[in-house]
N, C-alpha and C. Protein backbone atom coordinates (compact mmCIF):
# COMPACT_ATOMS: atom_id res chain seq x y z
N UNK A 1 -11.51 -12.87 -13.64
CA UNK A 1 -11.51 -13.31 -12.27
C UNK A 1 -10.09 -13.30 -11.68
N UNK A 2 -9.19 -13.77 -12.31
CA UNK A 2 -7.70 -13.78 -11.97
C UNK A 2 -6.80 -12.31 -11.93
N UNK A 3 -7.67 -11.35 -12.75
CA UNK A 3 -6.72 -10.18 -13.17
C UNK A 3 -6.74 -9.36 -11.35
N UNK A 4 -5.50 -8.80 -11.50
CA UNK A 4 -4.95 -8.20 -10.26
C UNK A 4 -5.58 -7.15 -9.75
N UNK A 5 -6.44 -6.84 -10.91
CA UNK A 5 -6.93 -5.48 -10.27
C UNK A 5 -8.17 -6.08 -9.65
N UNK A 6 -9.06 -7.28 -10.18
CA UNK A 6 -10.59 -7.23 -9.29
C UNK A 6 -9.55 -8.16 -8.01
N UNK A 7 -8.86 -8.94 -8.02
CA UNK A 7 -8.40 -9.96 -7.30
C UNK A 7 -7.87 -9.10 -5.64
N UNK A 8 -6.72 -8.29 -6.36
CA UNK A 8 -5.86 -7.42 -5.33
C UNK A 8 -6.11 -5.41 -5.07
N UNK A 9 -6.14 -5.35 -6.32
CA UNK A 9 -6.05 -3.65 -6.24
C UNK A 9 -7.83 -2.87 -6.17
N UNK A 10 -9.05 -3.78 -6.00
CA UNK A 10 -9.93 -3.37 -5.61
C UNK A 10 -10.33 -3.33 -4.82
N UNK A 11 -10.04 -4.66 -3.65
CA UNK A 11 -9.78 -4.64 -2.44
C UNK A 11 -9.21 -3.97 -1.70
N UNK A 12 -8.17 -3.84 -2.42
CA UNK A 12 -7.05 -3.08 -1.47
C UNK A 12 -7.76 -1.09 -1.12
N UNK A 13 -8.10 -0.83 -2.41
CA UNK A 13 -8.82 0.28 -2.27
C UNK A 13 -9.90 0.58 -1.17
N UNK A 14 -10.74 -0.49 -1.22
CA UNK A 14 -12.25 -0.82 -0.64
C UNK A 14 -11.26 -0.35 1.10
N UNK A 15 -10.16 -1.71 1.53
CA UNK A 15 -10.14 -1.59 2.72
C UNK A 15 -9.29 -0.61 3.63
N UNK A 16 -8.28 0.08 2.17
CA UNK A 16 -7.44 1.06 3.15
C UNK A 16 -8.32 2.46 2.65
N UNK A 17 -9.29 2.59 1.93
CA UNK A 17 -9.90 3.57 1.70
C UNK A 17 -10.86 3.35 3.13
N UNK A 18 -11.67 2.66 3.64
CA UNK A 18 -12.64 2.50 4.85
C UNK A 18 -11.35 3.08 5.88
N UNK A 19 -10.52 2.18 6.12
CA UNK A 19 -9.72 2.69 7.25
C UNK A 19 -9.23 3.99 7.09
N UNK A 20 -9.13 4.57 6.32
CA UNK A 20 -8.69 5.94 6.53
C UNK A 20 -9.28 7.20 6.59
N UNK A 21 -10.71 6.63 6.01
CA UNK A 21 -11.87 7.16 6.35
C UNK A 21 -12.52 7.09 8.02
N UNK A 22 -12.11 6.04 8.72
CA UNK A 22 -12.80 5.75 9.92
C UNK A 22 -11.53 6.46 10.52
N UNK A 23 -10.45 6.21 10.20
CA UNK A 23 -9.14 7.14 11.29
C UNK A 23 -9.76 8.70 11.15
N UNK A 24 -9.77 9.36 9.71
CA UNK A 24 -9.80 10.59 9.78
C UNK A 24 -11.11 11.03 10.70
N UNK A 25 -12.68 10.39 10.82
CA UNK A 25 -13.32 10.54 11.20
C UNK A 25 -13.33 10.38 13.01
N UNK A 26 -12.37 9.82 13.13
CA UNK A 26 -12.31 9.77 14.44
C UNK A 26 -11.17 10.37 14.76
N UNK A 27 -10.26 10.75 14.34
CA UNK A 27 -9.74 11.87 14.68
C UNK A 27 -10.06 13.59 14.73
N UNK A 28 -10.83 13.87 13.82
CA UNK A 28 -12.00 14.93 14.02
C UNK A 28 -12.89 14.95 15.12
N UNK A 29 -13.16 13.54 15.10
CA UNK A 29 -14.26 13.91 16.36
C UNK A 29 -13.61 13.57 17.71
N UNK A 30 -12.35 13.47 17.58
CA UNK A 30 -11.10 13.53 18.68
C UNK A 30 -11.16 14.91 19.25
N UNK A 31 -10.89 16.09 18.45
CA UNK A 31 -10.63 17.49 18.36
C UNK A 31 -12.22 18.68 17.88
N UNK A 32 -12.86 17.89 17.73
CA UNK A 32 -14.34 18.80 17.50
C UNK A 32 -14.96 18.18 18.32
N UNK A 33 -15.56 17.04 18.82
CA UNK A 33 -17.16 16.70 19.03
C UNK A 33 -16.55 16.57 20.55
N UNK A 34 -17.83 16.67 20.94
CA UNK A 34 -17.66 16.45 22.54
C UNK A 34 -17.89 14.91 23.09
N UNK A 35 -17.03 14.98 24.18
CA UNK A 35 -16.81 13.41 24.32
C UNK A 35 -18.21 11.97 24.08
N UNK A 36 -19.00 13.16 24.14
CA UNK A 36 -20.06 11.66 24.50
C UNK A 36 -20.91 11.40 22.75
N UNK A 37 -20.34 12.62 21.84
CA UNK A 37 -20.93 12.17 20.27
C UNK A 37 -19.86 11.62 19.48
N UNK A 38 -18.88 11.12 20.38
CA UNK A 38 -17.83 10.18 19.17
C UNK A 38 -18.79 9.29 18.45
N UNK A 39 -18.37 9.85 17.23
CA UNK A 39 -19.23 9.00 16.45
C UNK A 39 -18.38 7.50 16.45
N UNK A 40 -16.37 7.24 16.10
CA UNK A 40 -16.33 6.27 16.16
C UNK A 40 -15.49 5.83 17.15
N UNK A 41 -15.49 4.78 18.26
CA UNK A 41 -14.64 4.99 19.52
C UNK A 41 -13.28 3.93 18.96
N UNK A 42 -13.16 3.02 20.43
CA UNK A 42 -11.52 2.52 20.34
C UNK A 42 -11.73 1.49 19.45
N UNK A 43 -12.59 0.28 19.23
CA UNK A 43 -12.82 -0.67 18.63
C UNK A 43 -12.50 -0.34 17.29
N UNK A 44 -13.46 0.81 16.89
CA UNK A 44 -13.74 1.63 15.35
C UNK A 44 -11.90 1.72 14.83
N UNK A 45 -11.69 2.29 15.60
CA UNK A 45 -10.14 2.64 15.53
C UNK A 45 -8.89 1.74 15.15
N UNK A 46 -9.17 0.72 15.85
CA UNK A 46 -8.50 -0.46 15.80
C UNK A 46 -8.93 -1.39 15.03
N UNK A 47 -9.96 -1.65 14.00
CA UNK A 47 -10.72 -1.78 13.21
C UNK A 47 -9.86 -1.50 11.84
N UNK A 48 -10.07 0.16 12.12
CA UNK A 48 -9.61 0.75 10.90
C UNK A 48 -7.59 0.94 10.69
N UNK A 49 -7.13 0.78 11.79
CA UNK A 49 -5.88 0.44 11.40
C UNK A 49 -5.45 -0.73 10.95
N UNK A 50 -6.00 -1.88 11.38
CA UNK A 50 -6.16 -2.97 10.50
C UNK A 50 -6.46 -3.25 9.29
N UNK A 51 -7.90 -2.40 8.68
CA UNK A 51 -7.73 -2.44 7.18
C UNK A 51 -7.01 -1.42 6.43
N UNK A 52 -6.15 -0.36 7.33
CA UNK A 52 -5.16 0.23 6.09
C UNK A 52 -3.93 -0.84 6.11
N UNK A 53 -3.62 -1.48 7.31
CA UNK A 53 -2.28 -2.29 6.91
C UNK A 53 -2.58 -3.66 5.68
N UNK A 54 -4.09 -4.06 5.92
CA UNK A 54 -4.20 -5.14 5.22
C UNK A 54 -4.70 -4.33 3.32
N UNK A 55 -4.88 -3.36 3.46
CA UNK A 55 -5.29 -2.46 2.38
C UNK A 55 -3.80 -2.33 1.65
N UNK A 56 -2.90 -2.06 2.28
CA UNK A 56 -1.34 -1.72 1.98
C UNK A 56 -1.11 -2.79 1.50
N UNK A 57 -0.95 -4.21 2.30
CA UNK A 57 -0.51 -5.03 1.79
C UNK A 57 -1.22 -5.86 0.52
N UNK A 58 -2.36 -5.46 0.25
CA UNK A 58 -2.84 -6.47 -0.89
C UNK A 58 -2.71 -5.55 -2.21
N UNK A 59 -2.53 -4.00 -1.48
CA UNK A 59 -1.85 -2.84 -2.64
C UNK A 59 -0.61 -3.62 -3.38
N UNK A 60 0.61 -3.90 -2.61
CA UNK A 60 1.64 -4.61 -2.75
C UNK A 60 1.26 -5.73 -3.33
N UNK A 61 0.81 -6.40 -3.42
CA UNK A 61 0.44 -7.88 -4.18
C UNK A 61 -0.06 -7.60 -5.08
N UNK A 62 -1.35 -6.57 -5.60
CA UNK A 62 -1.52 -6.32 -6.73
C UNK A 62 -0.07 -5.69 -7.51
N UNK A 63 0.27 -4.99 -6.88
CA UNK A 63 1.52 -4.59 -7.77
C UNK A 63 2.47 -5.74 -8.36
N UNK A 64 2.93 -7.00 -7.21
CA UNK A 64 3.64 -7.94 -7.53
C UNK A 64 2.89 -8.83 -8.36
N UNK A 65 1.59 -9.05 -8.79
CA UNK A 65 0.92 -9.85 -9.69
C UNK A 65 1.22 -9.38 -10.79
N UNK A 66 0.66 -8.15 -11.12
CA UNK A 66 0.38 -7.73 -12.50
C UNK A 66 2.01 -7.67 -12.86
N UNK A 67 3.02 -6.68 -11.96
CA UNK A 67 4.80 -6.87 -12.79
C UNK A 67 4.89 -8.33 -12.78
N UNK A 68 4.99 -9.25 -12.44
CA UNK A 68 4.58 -10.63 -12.82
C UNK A 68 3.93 -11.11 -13.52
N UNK A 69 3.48 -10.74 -14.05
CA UNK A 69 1.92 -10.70 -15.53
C UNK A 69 3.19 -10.25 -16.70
N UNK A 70 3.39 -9.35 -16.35
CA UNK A 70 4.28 -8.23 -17.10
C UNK A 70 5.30 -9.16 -18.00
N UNK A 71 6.31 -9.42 -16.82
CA UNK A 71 7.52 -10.26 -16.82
C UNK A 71 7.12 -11.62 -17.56
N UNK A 72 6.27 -11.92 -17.29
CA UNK A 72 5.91 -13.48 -17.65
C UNK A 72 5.12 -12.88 -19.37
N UNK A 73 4.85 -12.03 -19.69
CA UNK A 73 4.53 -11.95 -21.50
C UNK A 73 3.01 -12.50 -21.29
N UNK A 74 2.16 -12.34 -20.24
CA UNK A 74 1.03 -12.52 -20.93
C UNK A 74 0.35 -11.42 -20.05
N UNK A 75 0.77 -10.40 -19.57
CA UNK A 75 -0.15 -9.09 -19.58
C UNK A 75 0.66 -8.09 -20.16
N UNK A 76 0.07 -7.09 -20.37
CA UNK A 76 0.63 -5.58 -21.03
C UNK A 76 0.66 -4.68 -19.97
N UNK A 77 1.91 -3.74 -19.80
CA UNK A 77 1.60 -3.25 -18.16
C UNK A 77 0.49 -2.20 -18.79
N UNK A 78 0.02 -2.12 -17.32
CA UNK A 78 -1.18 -1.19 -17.32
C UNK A 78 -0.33 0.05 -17.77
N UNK A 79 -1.22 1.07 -18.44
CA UNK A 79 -0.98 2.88 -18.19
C UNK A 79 -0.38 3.33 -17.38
N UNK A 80 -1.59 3.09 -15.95
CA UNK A 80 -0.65 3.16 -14.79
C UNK A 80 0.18 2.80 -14.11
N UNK A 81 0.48 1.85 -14.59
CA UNK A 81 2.05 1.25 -14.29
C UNK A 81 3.32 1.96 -14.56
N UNK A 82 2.91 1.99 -15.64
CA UNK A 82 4.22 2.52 -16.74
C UNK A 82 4.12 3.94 -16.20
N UNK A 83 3.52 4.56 -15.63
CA UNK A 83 3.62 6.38 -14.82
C UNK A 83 3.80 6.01 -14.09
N UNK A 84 3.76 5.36 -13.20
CA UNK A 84 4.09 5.13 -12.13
C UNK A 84 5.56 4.62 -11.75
N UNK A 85 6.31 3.70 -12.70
CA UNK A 85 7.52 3.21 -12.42
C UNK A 85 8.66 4.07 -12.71
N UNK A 86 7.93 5.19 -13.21
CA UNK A 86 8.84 6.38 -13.49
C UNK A 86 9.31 6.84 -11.70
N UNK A 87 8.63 6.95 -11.32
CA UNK A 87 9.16 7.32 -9.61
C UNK A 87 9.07 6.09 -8.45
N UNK A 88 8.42 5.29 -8.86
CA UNK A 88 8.21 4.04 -7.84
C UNK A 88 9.94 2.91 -8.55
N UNK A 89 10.85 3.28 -7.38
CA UNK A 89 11.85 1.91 -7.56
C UNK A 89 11.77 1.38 -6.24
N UNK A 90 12.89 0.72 -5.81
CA UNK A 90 13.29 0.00 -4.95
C UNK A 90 14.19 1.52 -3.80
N UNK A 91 14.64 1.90 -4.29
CA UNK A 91 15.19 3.58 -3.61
C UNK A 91 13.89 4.03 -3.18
N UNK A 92 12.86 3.84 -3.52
CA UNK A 92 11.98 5.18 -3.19
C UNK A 92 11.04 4.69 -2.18
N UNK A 93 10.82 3.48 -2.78
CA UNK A 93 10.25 2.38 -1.62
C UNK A 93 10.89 1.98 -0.05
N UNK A 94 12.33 2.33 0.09
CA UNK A 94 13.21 2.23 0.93
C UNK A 94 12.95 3.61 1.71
N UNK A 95 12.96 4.70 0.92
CA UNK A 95 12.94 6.06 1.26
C UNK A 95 11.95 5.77 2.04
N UNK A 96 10.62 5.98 1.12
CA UNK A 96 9.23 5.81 1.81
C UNK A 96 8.55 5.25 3.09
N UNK A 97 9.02 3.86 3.26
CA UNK A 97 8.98 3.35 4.45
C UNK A 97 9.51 3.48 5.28
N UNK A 98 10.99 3.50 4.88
CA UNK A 98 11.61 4.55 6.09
C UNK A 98 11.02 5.42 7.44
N UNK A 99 11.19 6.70 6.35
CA UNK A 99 10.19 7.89 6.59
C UNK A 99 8.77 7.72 7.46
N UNK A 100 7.70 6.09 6.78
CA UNK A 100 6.93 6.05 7.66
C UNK A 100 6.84 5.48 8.91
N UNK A 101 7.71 4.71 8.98
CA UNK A 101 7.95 3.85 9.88
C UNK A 101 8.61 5.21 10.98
N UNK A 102 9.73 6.01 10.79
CA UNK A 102 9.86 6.88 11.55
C UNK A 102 8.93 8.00 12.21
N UNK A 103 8.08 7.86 11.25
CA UNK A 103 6.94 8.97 11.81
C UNK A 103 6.19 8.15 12.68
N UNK A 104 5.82 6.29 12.70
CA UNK A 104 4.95 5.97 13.24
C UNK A 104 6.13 5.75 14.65
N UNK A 105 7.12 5.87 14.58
CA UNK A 105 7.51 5.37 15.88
C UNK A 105 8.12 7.12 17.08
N UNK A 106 8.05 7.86 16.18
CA UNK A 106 7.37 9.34 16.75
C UNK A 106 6.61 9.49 17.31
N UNK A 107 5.28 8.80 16.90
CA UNK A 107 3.37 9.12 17.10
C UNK A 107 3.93 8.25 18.31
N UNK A 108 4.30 6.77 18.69
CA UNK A 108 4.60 6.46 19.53
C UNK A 108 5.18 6.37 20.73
N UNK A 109 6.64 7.27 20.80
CA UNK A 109 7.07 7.96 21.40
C UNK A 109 6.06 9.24 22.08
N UNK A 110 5.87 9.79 21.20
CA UNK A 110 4.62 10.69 21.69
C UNK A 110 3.89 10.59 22.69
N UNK A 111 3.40 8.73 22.64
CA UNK A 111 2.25 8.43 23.54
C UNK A 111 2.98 7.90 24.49
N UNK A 112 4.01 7.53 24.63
CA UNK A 112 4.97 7.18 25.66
C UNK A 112 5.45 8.19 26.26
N UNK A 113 5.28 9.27 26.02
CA UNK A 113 5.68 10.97 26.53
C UNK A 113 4.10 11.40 27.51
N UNK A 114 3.08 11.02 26.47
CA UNK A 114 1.63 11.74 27.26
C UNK A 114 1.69 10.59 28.23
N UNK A 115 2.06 9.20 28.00
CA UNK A 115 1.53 8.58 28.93
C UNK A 115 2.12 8.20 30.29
N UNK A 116 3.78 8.64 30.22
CA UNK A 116 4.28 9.31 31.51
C UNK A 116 3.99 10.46 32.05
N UNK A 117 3.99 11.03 31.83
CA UNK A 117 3.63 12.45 31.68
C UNK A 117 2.19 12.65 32.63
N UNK A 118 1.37 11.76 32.47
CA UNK A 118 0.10 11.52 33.17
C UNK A 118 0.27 10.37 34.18
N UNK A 119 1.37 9.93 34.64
CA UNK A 119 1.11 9.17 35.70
C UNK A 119 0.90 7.42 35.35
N UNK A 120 1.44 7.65 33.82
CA UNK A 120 1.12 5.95 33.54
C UNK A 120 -0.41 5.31 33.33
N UNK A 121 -1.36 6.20 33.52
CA UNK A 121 -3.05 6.03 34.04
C UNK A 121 -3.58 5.90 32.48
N UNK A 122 -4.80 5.66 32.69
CA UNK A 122 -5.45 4.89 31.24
C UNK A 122 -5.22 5.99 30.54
N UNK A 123 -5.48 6.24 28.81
CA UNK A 123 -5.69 7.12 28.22
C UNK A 123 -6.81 7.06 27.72
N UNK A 124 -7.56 8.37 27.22
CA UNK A 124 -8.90 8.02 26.98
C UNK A 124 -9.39 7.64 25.34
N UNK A 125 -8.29 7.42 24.82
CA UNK A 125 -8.13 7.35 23.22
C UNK A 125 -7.30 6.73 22.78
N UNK A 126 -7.41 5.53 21.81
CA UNK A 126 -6.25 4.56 21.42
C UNK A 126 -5.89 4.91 20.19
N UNK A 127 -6.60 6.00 19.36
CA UNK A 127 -6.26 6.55 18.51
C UNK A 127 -4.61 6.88 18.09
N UNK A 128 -3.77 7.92 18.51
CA UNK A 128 -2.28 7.64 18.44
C UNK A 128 -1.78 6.45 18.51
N UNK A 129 -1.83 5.76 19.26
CA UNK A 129 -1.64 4.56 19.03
C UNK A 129 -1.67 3.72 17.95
N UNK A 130 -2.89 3.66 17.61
CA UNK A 130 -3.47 2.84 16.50
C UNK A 130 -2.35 3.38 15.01
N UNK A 131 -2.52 5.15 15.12
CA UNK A 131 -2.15 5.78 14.14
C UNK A 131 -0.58 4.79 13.96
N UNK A 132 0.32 5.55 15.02
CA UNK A 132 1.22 4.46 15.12
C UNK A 132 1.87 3.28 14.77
N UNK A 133 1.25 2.67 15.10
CA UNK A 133 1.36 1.18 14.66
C UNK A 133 1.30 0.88 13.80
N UNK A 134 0.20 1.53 13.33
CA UNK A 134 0.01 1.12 11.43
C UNK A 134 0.92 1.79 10.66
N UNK A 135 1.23 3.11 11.39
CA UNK A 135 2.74 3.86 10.20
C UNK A 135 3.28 2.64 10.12
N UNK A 136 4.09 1.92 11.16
CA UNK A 136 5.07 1.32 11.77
C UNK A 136 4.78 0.01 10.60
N UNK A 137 4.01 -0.32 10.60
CA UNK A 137 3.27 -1.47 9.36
C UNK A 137 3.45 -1.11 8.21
N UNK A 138 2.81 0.00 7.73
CA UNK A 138 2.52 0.32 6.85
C UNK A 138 4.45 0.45 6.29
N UNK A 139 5.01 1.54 7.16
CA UNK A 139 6.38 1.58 6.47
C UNK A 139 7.12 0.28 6.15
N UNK A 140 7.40 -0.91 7.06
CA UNK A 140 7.59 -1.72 7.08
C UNK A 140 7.27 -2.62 6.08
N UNK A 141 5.91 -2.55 5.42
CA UNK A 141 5.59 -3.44 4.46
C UNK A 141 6.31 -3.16 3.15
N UNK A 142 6.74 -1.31 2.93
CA UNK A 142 6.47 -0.72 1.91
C UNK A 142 7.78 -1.16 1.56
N UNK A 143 8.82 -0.92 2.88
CA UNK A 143 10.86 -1.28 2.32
C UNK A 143 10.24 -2.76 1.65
N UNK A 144 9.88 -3.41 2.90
CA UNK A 144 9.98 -5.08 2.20
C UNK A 144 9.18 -5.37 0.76
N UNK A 145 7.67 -4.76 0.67
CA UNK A 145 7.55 -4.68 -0.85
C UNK A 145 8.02 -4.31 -1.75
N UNK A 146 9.19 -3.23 -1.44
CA UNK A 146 10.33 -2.52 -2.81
C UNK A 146 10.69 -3.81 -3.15
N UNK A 147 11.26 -4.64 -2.23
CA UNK A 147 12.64 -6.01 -2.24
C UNK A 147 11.97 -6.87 -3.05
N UNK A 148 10.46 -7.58 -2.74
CA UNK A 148 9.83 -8.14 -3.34
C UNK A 148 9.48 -7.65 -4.67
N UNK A 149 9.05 -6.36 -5.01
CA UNK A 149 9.26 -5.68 -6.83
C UNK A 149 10.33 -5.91 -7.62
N UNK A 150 11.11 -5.85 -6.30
CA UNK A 150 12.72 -5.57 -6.99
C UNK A 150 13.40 -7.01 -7.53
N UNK A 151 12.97 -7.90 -7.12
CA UNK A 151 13.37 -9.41 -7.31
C UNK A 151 12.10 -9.68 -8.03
N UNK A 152 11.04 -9.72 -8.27
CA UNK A 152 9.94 -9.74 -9.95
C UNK A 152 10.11 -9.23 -10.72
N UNK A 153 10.95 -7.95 -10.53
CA UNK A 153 10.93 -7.08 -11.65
C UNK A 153 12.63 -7.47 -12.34
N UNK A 154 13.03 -8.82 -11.92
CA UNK A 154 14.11 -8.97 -12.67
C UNK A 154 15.93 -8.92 -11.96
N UNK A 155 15.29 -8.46 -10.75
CA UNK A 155 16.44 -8.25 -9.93
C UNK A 155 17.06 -7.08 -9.85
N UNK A 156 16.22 -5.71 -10.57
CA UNK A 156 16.43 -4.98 -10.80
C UNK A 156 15.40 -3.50 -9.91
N UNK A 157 16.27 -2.42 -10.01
CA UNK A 157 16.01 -1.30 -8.52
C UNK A 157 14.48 -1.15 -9.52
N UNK A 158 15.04 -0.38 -10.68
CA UNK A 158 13.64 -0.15 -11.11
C UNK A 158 13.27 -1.22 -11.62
N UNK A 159 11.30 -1.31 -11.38
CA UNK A 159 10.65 -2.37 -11.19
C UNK A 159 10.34 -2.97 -13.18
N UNK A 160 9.98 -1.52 -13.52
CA UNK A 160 9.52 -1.63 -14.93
C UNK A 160 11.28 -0.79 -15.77
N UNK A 161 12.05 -1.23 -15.90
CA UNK A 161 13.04 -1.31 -17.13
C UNK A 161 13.16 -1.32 -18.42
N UNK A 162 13.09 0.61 -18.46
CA UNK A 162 12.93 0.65 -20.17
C UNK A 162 13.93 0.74 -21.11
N UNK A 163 14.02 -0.51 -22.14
CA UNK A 163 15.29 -0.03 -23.32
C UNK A 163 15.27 1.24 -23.83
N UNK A 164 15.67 2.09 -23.82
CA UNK A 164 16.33 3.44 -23.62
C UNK A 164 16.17 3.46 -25.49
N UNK A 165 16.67 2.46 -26.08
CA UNK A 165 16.62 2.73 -27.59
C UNK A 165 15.75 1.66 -28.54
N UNK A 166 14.74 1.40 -27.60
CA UNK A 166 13.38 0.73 -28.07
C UNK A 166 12.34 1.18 -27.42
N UNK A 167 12.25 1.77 -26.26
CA UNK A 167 11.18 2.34 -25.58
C UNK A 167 10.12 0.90 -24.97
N UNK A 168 11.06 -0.08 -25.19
CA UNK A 168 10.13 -1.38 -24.91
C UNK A 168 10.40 -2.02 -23.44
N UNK A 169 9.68 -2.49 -22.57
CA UNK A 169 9.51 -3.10 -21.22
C UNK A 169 10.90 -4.01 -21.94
N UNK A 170 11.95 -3.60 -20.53
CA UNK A 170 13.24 -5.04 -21.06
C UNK A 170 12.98 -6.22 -20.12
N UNK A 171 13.15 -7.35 -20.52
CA UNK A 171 12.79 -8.80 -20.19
C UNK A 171 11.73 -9.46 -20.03
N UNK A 172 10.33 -8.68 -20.54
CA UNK A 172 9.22 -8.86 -20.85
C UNK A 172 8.83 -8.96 -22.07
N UNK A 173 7.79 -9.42 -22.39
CA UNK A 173 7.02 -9.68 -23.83
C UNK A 173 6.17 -8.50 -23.83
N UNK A 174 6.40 -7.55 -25.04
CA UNK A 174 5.66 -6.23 -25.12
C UNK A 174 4.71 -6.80 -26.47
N UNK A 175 4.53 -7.89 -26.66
CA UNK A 175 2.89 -8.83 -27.15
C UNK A 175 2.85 -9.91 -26.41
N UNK A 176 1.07 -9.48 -26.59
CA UNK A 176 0.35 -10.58 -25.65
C UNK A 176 0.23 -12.05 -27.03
N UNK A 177 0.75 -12.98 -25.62
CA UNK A 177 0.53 -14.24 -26.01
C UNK A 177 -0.63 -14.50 -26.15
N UNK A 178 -1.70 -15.10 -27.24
CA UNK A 178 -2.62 -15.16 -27.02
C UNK A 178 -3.21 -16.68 -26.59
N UNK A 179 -1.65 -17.59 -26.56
CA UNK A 179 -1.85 -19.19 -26.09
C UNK A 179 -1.82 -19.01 -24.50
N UNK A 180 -1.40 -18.09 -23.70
CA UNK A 180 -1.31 -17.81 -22.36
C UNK A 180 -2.56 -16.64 -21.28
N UNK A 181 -3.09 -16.02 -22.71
CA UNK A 181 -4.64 -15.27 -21.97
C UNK A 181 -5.49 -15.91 -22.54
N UNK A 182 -6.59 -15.49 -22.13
CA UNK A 182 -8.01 -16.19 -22.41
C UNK A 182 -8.58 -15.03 -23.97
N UNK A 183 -9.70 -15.61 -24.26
CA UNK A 183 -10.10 -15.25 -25.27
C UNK A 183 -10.69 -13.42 -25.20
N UNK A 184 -11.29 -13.52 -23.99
CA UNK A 184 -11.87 -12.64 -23.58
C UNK A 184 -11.03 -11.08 -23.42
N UNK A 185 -9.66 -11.90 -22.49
CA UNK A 185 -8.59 -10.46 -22.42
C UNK A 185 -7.98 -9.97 -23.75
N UNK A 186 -7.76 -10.99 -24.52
CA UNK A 186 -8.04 -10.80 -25.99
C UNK A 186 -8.37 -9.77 -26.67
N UNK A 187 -9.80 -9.62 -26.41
CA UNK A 187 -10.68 -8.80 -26.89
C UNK A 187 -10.45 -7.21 -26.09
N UNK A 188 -9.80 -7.26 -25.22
CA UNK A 188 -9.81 -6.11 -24.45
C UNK A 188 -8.29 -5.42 -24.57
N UNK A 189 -7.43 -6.22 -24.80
CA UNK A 189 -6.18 -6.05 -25.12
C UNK A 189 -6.20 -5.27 -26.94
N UNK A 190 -6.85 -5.36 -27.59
CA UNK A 190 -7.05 -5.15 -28.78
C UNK A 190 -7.65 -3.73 -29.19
């Protein structure tokens, strides 16, 4: 019940997987369908940029639980952890958000271009927008979640820190306590 993945990283899937599914789908039917078979309109839209930012961010919390699991000696990092911290630091996370945050404030600019451009008058799609905003989120969360890895993971850029001449997680317990998991993870750890 506590482990990060049903708690944070299944969720997180569930809701930035829907939202990006409802963006892509309504951006298709932005550029294919004719105006009156949008399948999903402005609500849908704004909907779904909401659960990729809240999808992002509970991404980030699962990450900061389990390297916290890690650090604290009573989880084993996942598989995917340990591939993953090979390219995921605090640099790349900086990079990353960056980058999105610049693209979302592009998409924005953009709509500040169509929407002079037309006289200031409604637009018929909040879509860019939406897109937008959520880069703008999304990048934003991603610098500040490096900072937050980067201070769990020891104070250090990279999150997972390998002794180079032990191959072992450094400042973590690479065995599980078995006075600090339950009986059950136990059995699964084994």
């Amino acid at each position: 019940m506590l482990s990060p993945t049903w708690a944070f990283a299944v969720p997180a899937g569930v809701m930035g997987g829907a939202g990006l599914l409802i963006l892509l789908a309504a951006g298709i039917s932005l550029f294919v369908a004719e105006p009156t078979q949008i399948l999903f309109g402005n609500y849908w839209v704004i909907l779904a940029g909401a659960l990729v930012g809240l999808g992002h961010s509970t991404a980030l919390l699962a990450a900061a639980t389990h390297l916290y699991g890690v650090r604290a000696g009573y989880r084993r990092p996942a598989a995917s952890l340990v591939r993953w911290s090979r390219w995921v630091s605090l640099e790349t996370m900086l990079a990353g958000g960056t980058a999105c945050f610049a693209a979302g404030l592009a998409v924005l600019l953009g709509v500040v271009g169509y929407w002079s451009h037309n006289g200031y008058g409604p637009i018929g799609t909040m879509l860019p927008a939406v897109v937008g905003t959520s880069l703008l989120v999304v990048g934003t969360q991603t610098g500040l979640g490096g900072f937050l890895l980067a201070v769990i993971g020891g104070n250090e850029a990279a999150f997972l820190a390998r002794d180079k001449s032990s191959n072992l997680i450094e400042g973590a317990s690479n065995e599980v306590d078995p006075d600090r998991i339950g009986k059950r993870s136990l059995r699964r750890a084994a």
